[in-house]
C-alpha atoms as a PDB file:
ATOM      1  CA  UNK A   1      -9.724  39.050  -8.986  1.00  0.00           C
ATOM      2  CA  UNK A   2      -7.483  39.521 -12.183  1.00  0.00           C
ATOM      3  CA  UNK A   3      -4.235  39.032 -10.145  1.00  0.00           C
ATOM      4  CA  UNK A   4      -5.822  35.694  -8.840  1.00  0.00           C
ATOM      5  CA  UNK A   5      -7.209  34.233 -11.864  1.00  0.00           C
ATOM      6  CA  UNK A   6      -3.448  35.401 -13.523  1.00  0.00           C
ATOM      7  CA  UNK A   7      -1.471  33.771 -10.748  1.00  0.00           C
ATOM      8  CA  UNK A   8      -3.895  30.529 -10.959  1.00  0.00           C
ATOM      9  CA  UNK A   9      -2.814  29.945 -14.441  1.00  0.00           C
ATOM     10  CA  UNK A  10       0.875  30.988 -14.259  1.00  0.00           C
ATOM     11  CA  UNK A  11       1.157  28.174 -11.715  1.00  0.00           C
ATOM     12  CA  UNK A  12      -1.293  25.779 -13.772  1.00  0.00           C
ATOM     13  CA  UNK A  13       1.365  26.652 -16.400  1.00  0.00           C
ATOM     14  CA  UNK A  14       4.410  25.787 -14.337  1.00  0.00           C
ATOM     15  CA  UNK A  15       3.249  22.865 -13.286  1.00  0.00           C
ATOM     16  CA  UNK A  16       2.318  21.699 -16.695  1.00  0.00           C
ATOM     17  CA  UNK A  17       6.603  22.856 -18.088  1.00  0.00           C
ATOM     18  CA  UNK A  18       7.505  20.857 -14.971  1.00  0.00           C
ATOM     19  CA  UNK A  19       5.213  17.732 -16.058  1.00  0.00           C
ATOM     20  CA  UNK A  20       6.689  17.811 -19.490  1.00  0.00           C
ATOM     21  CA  UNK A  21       9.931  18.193 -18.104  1.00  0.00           C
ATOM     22  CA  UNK A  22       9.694  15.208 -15.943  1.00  0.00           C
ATOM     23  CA  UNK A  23       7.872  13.388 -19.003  1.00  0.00           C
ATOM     24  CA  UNK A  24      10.775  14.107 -21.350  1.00  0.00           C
ATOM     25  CA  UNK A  25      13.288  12.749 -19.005  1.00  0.00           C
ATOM     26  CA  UNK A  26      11.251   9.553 -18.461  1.00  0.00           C
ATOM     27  CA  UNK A  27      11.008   9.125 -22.244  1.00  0.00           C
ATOM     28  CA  UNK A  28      14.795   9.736 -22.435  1.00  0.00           C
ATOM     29  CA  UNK A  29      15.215   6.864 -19.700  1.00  0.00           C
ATOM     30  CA  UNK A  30      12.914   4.680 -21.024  1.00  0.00           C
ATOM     31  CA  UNK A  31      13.427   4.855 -24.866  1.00  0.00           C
ATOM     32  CA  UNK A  32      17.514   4.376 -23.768  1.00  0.00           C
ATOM     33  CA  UNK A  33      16.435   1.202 -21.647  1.00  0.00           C
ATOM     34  CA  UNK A  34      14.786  -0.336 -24.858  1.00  0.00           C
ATOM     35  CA  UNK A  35      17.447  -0.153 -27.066  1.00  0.00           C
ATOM     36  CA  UNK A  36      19.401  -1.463 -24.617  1.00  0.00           C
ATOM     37  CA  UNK A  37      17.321  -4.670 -24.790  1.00  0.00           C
ATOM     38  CA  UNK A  38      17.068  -4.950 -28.226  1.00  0.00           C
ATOM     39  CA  UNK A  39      20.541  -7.436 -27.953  1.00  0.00           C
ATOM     40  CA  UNK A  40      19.328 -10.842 -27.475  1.00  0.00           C
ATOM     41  CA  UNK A  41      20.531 -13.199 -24.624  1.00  0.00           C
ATOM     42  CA  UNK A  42      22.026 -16.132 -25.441  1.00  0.00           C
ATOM     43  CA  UNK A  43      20.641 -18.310 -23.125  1.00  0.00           C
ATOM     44  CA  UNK A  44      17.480 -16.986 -21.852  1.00  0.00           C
ATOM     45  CA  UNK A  45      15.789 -18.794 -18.616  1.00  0.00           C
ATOM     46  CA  UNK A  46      12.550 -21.028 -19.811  1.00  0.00           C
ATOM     47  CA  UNK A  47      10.653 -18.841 -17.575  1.00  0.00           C
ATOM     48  CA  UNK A  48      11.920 -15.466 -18.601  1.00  0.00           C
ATOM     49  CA  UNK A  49      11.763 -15.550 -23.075  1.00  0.00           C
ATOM     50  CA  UNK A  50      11.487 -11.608 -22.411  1.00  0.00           C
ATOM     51  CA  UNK A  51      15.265 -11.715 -20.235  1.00  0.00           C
ATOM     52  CA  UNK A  52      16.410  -8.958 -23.235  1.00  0.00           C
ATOM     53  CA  UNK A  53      13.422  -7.009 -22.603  1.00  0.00           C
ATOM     54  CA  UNK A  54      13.095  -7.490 -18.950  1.00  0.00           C
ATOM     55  CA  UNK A  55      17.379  -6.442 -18.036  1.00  0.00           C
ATOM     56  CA  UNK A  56      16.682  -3.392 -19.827  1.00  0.00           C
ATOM     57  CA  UNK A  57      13.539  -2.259 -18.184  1.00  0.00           C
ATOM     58  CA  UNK A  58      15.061  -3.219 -14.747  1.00  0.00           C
ATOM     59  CA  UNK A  59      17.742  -0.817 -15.748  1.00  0.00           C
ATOM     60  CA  UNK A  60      14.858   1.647 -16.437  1.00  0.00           C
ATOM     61  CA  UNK A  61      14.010   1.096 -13.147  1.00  0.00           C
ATOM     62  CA  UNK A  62      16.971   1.719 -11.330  1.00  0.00           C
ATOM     63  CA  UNK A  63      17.756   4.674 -12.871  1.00  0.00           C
ATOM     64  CA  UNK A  64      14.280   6.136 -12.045  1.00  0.00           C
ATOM     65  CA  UNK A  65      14.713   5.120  -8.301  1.00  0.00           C
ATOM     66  CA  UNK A  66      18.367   6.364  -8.076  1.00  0.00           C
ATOM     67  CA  UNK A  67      16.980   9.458  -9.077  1.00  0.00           C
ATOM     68  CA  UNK A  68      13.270   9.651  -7.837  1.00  0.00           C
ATOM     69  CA  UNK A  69      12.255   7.041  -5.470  1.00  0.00           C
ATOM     70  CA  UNK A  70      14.712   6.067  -3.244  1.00  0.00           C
ATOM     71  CA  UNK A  71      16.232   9.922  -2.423  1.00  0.00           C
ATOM     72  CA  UNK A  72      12.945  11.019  -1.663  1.00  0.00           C
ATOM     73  CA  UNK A  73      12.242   7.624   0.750  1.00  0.00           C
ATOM     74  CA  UNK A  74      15.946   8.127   2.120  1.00  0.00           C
ATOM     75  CA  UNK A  75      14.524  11.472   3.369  1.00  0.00           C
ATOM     76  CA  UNK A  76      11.074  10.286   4.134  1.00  0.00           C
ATOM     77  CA  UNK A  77      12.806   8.091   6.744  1.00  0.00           C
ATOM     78  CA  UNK A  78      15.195  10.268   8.103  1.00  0.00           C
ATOM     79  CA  UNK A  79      13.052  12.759   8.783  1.00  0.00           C
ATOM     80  CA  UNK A  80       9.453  10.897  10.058  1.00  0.00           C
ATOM     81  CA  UNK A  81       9.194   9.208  13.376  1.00  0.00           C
ATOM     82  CA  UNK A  82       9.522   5.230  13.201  1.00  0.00           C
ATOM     83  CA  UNK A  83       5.902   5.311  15.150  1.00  0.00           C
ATOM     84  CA  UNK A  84       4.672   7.744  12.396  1.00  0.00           C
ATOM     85  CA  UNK A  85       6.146   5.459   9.591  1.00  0.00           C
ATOM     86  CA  UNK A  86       4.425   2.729  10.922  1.00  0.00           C
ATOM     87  CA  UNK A  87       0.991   4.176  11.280  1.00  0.00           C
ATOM     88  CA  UNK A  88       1.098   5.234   7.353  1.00  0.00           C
ATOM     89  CA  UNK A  89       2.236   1.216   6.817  1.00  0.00           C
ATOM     90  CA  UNK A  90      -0.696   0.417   8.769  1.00  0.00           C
ATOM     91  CA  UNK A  91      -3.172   2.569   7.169  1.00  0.00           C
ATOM     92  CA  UNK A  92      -2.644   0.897   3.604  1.00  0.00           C
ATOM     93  CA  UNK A  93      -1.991  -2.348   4.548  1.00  0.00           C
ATOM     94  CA  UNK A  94      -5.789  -2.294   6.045  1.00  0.00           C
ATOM     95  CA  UNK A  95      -6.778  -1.099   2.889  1.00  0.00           C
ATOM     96  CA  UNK A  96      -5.010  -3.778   1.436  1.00  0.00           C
ATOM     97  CA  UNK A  97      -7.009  -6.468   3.387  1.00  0.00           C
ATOM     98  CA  UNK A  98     -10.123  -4.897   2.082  1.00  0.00           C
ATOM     99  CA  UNK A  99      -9.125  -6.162  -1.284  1.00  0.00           C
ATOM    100  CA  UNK A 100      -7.199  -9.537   0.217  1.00  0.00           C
ATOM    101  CA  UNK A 101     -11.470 -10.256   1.503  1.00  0.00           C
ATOM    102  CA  UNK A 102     -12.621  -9.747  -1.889  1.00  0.00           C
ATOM    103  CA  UNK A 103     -10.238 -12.454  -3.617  1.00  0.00           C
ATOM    104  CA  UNK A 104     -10.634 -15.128  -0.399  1.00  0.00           C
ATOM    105  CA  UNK A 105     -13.796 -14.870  -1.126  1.00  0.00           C
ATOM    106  CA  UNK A 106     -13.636 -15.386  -4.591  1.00  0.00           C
ATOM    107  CA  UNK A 107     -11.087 -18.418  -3.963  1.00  0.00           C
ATOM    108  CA  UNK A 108     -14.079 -19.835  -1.735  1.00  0.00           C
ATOM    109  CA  UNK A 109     -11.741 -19.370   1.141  1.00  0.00           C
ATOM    110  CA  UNK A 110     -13.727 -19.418   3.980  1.00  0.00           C
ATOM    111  CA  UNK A 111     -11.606 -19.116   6.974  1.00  0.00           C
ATOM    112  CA  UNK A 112      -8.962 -16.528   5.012  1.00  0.00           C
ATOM    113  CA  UNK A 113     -12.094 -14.487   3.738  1.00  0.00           C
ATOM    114  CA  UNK A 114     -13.924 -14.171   7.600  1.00  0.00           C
ATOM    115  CA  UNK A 115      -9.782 -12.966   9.058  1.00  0.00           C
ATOM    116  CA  UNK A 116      -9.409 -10.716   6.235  1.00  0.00           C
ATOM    117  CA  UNK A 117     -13.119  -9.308   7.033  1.00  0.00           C
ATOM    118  CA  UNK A 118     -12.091  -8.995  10.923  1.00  0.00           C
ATOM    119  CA  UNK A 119      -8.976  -7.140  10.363  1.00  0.00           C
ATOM    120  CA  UNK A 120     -10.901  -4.782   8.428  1.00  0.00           C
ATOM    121  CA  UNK A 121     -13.377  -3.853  11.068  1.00  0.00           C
ATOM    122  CA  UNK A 122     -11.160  -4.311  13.890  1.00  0.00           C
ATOM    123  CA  UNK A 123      -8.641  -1.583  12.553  1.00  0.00           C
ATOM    124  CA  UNK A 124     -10.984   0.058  11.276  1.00  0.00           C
ATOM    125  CA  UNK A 125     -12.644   0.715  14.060  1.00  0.00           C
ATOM    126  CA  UNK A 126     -10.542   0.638  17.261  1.00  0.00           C
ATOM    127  CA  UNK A 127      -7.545   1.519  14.965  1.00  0.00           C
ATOM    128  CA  UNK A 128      -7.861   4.610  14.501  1.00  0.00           C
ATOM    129  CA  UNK A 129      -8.994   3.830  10.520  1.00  0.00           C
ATOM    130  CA  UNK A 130      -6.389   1.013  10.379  1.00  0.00           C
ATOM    131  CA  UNK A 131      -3.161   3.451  11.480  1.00  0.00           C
ATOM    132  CA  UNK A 132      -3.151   0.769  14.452  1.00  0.00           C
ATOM    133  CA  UNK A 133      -2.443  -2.987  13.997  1.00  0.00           C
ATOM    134  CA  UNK A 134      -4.820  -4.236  16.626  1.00  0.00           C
ATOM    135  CA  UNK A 135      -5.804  -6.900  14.605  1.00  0.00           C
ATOM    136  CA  UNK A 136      -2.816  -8.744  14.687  1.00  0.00           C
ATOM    137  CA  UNK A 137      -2.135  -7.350  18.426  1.00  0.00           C
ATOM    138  CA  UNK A 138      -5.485 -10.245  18.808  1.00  0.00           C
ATOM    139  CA  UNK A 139      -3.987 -12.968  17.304  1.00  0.00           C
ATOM    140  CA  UNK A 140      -6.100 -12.289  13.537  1.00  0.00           C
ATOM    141  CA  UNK A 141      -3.656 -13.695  10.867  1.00  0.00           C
ATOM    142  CA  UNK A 142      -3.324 -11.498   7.551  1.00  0.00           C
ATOM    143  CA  UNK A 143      -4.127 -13.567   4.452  1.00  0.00           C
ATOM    144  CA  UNK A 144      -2.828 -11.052   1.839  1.00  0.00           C
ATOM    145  CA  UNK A 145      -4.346 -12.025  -2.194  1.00  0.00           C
ATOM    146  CA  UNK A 146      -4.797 -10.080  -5.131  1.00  0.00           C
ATOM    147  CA  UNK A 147      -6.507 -10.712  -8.346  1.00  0.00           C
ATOM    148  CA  UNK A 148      -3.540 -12.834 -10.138  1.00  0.00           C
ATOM    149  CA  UNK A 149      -3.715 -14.898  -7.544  1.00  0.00           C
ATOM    150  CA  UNK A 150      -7.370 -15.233  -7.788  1.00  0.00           C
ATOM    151  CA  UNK A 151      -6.527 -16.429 -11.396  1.00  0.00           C
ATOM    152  CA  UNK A 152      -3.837 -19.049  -9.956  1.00  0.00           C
ATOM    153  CA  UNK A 153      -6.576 -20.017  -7.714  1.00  0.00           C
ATOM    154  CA  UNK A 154      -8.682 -21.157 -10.957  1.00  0.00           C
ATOM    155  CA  UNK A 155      -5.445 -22.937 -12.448  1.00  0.00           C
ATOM    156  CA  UNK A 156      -4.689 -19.610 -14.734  1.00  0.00           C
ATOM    157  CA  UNK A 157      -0.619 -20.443 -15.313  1.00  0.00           C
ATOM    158  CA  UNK A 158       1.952 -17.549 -14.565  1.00  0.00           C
ATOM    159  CA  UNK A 159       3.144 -17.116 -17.816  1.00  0.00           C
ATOM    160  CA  UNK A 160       6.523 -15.695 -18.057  1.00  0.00           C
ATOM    161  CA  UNK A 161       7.930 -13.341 -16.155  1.00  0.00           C
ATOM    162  CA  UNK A 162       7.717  -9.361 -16.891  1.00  0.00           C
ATOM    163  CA  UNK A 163       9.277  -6.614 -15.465  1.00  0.00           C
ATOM    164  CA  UNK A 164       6.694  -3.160 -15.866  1.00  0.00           C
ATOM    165  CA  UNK A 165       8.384   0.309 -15.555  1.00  0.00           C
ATOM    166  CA  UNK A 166       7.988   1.549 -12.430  1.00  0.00           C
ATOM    167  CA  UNK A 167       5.896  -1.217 -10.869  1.00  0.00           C
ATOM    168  CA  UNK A 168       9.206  -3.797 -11.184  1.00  0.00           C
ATOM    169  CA  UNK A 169       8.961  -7.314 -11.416  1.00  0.00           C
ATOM    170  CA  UNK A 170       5.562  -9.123 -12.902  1.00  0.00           C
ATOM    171  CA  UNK A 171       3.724 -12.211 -14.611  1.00  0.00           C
ATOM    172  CA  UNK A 172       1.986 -11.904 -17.486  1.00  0.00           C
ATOM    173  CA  UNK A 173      -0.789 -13.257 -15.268  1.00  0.00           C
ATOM    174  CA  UNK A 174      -0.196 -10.947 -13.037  1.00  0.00           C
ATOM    175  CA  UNK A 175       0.029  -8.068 -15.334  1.00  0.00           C
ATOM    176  CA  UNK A 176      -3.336  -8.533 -17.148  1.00  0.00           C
ATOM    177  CA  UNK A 177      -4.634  -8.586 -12.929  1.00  0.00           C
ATOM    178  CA  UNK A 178      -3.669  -5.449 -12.665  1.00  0.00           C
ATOM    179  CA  UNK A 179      -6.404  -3.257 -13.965  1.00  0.00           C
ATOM    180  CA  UNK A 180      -8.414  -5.277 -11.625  1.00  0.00           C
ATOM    181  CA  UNK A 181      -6.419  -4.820  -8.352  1.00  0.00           C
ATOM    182  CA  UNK A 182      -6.297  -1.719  -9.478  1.00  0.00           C
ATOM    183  CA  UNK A 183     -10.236  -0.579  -9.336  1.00  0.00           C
ATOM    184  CA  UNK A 184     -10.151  -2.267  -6.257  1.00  0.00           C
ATOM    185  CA  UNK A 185      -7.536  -0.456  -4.865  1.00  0.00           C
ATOM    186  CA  UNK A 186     -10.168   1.681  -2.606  1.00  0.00           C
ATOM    187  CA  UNK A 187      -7.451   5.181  -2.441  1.00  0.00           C
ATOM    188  CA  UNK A 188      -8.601   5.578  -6.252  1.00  0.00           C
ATOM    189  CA  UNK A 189     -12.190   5.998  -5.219  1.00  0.00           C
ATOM    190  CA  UNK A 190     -10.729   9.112  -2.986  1.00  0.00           C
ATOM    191  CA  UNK A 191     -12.460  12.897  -3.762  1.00  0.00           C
ATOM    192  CA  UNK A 192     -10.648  15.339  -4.269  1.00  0.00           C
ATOM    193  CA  UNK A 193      -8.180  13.833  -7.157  1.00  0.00           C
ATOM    194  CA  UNK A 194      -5.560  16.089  -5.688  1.00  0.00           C
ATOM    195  CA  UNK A 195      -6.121  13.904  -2.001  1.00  0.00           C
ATOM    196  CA  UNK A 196      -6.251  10.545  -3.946  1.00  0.00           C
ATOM    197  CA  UNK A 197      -2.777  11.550  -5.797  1.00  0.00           C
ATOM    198  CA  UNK A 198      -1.492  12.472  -2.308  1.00  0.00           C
ATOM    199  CA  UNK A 199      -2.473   9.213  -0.898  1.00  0.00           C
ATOM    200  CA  UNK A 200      -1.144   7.091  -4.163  1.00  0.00           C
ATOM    201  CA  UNK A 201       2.538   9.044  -3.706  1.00  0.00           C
ATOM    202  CA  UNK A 202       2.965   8.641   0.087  1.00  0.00           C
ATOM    203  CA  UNK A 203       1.749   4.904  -0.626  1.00  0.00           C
ATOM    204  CA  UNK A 204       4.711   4.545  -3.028  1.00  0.00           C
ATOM    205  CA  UNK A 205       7.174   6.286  -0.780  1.00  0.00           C
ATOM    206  CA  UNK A 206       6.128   4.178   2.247  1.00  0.00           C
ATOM    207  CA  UNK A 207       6.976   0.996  -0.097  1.00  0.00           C
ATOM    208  CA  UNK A 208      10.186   2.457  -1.071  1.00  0.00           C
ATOM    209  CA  UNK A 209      11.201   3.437   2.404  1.00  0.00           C
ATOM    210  CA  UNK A 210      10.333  -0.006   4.027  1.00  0.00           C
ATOM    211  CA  UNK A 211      12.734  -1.578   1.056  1.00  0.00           C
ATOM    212  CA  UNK A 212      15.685   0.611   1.687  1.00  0.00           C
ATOM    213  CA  UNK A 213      17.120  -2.451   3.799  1.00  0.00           C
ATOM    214  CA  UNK A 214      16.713  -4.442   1.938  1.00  0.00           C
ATOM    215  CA  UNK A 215      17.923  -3.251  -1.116  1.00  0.00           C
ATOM    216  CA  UNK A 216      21.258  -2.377   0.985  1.00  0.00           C
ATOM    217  CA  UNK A 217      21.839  -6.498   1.607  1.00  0.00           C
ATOM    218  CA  UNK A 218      20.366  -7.399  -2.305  1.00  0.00           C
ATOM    219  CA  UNK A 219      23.426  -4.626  -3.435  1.00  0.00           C
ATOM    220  CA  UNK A 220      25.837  -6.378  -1.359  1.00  0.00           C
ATOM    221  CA  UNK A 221      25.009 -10.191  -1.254  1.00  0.00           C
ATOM    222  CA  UNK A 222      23.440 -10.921  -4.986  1.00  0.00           C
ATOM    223  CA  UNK A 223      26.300 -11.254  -7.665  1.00  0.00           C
ATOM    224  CA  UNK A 224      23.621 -10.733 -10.313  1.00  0.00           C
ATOM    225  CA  UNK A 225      20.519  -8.589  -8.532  1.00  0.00           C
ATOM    226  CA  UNK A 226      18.094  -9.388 -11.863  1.00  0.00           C
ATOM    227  CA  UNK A 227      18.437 -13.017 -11.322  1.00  0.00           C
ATOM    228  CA  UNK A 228      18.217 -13.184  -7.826  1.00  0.00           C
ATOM    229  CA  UNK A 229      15.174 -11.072  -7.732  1.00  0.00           C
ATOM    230  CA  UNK A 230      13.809 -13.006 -10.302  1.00  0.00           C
ATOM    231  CA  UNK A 231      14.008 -16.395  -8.957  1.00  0.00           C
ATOM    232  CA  UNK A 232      12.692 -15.479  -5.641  1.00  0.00           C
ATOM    233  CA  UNK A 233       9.569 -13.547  -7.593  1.00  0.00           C
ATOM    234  CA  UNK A 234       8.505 -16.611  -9.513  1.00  0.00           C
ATOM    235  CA  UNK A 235       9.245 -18.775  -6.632  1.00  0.00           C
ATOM    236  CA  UNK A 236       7.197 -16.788  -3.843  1.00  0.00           C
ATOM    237  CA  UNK A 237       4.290 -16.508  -6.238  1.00  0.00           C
ATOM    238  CA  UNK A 238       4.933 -20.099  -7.734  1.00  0.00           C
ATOM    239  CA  UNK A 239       4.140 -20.987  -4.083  1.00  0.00           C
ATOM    240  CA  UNK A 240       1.317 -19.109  -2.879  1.00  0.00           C
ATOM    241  CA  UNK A 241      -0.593 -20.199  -5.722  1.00  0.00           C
ATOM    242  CA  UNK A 242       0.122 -24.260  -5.360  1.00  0.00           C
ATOM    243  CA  UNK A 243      -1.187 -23.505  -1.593  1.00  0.00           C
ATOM    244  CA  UNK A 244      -3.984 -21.699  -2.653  1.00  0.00           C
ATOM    245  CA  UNK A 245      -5.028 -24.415  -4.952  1.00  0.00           C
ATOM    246  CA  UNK A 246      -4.817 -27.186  -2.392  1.00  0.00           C
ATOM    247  CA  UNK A 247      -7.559 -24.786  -0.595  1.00  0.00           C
ATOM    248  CA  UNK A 248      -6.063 -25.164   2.696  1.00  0.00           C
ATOM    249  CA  UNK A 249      -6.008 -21.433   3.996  1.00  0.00           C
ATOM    250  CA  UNK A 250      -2.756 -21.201   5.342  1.00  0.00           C
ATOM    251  CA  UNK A 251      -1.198 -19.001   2.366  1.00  0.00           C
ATOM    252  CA  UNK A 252       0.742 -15.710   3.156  1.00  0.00           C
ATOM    253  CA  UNK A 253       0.168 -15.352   6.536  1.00  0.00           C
ATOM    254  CA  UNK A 254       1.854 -12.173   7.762  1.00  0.00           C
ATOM    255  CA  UNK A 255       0.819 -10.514  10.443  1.00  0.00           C
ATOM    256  CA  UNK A 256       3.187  -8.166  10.653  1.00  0.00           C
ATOM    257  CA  UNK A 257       2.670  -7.035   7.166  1.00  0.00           C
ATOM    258  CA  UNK A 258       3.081  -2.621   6.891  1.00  0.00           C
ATOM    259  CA  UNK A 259       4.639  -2.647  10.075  1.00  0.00           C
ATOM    260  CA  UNK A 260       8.335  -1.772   9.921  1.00  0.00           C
ATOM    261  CA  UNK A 261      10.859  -3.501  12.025  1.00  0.00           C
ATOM    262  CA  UNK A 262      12.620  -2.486  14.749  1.00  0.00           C
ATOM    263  CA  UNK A 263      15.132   0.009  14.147  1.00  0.00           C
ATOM    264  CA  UNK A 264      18.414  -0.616  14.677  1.00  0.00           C
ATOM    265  CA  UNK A 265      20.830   0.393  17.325  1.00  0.00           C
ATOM    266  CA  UNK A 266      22.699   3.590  16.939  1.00  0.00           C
END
C-alpha cells in the first residue's frame, strides 16, 4: 500500500513540474506577444481599434500552434482513419446542434429550432450517439447558432473585433457570449473530469486537424494572413446576423458541417 500511495504522488508531482513547465512557457509566449503590441498602428481599421493588441496575440497564437496544436493534429491525421476522423467530427458537431436548438429557439426561429431538434434525435439515436450523419443523409439542414448570435438576433452590435489566446479571432459580442456557450457546451457536464478533459482535447485536435488545409492555402494565397482572416471573420458573422434578424431561417445552413472532405488522391 505504501509503494502505491508513494508512486500516486510522485506522478501527481510530475504532472504538476510538467503543468508549470508548460505554464511558464505560455507566460513566456504570451507576456513576449504583449509587448510586441504595445507599438501602435498607424492606421488602424474602424472595426479593429485593438489591431496593436490583436497582431500580437495572433502571433501568440501561432507560436502556440506551431508548437502545440497543429504537430499534434498533423499526427492525429496521419495516423487515424478518414472514417474514424469523421465519426469524432460527427460526434461534436451533434452536440453542437444541441446548443444551435437552444439559441433558434431563443431567436423565435421556428423552423431552424424543430431541424436543429431532429438532428439531435435522429443522430442520436440511429447514429450511433451522433458518430453518424444520418440527419443530413435525410435531407435535415444544420442551422448552426451560438449565444453571440442570439445577441445579434436582439440587435446587440459586434463591437470590434478581438483576437483571444488560444480561441483566435472574436467580437467583443462574441466574447462576453462565451461563458454562455460555454455552460452550454454539454462535454463540460461530463463525470469523470479526467473524461470531460479527454473529450475537450480531442474536440480541439479534431478542429485543428480539419483546418490543416486550409491553413496550407491561407499560408500561400493571403499576402497579409491577419487581415484576410479578419475581414472574412467580421464579414461571415456580419452576415449571419443581418439574416437572422430578417427572421427568415435560412442562416448557416451546412449540412455537411464535422464531416471532413474527401481526401485527396495519392
Amino acid at each position: 500500500m505504501t509503494n502505491s500511495n508513494d508512486t500516486a504522488r510522485a506522478h501527481r508531482a510530475g504532472n504538476a513540474v510538467l503543468a508549470q513547465r508548460w505554464l511558464a512557457w505560455g507566460g513566456l509566449l504570451l507576456g513576449a506577444a504583449l509587448l510586441a503590441g504595445c507599438a501602435t498602428v498607424a492606421q488602424p481599421d474602424p472595426n479593429d481599434p485593438l489591431e496593436s493588441y490583436n497582431r500580437s496575440m495572433t502571433n501568440f497564437n501561432e507560436q502556440v500552434d506551431a508548437m502545440v496544436l497543429k504537430p499534434v493534429a498533423t499526427a492525429y491525421k496521419e495516423i487515424t482513419p478518414a472514417p474514424v476522423r469523421t465519426g469524432v467530427s460527427n460526434f461534436f458537431a451533434n452536440i453542437g446542434d444541441a446548443w444551435s436548438f437552444v439559441n433558434n429557439v431563443l431567436q423565435l426561429r421556428g423552423e431552424a429550432a424543430a431541424s436543429s431538434f431532429m438532428r439531435v434525435n435522429v443522430n442520436t439515436i440511429f447514429g450511433l450517439g451522433g458518430v453518424l450523419d444520418v440527419a443530413s443523409e435525410l435531407g435535415i439542414d444544420r442551422y448552426k447558432q451560438d449565444f453571440g448570435l442570439t445577441l445579434g438576433r436582439w440587435g446587440v452590435g459586434t463591437g470590434p473585433y478581438v483576437v483571444l489566446p488560444i480561441l483566435g479571432p472574436s467580437t467583443l459580442r462574441d466574447t462576453l457570449a462565451l461563458p454562455v456557450d460555454m455552460k452550454g457546451n454539454l462535454v463540460r457536464y461530463v463525470d469523470p473530469v479526467a473524461a470531460r478533459n479527454s473529450l475537450y482535447a480531442l474536440r480541439a485536435v479534431d478542429v485543428r486537424a480539419n483546418l490543416l488545409r486550409a491553413g496550407s492555402v491561407l499560408d500561400s494565397a493571403a499576402l497579409d494572413k491577419y487581415s484576410f482572416t479578419r475581414d472574412v471573420y467580421l464579414q461571415v458573422r456580419g452576415s449571419q446576423v443581418d439574416a437572422a434578424q430578417r427572421g427568415n431561417g435560412q442562416i448557416d445552413v451546412d449540412s455537411h458541417d464535422g464531416v471532413l472532405p474527401e481526401e485527396p488522391a495519392r
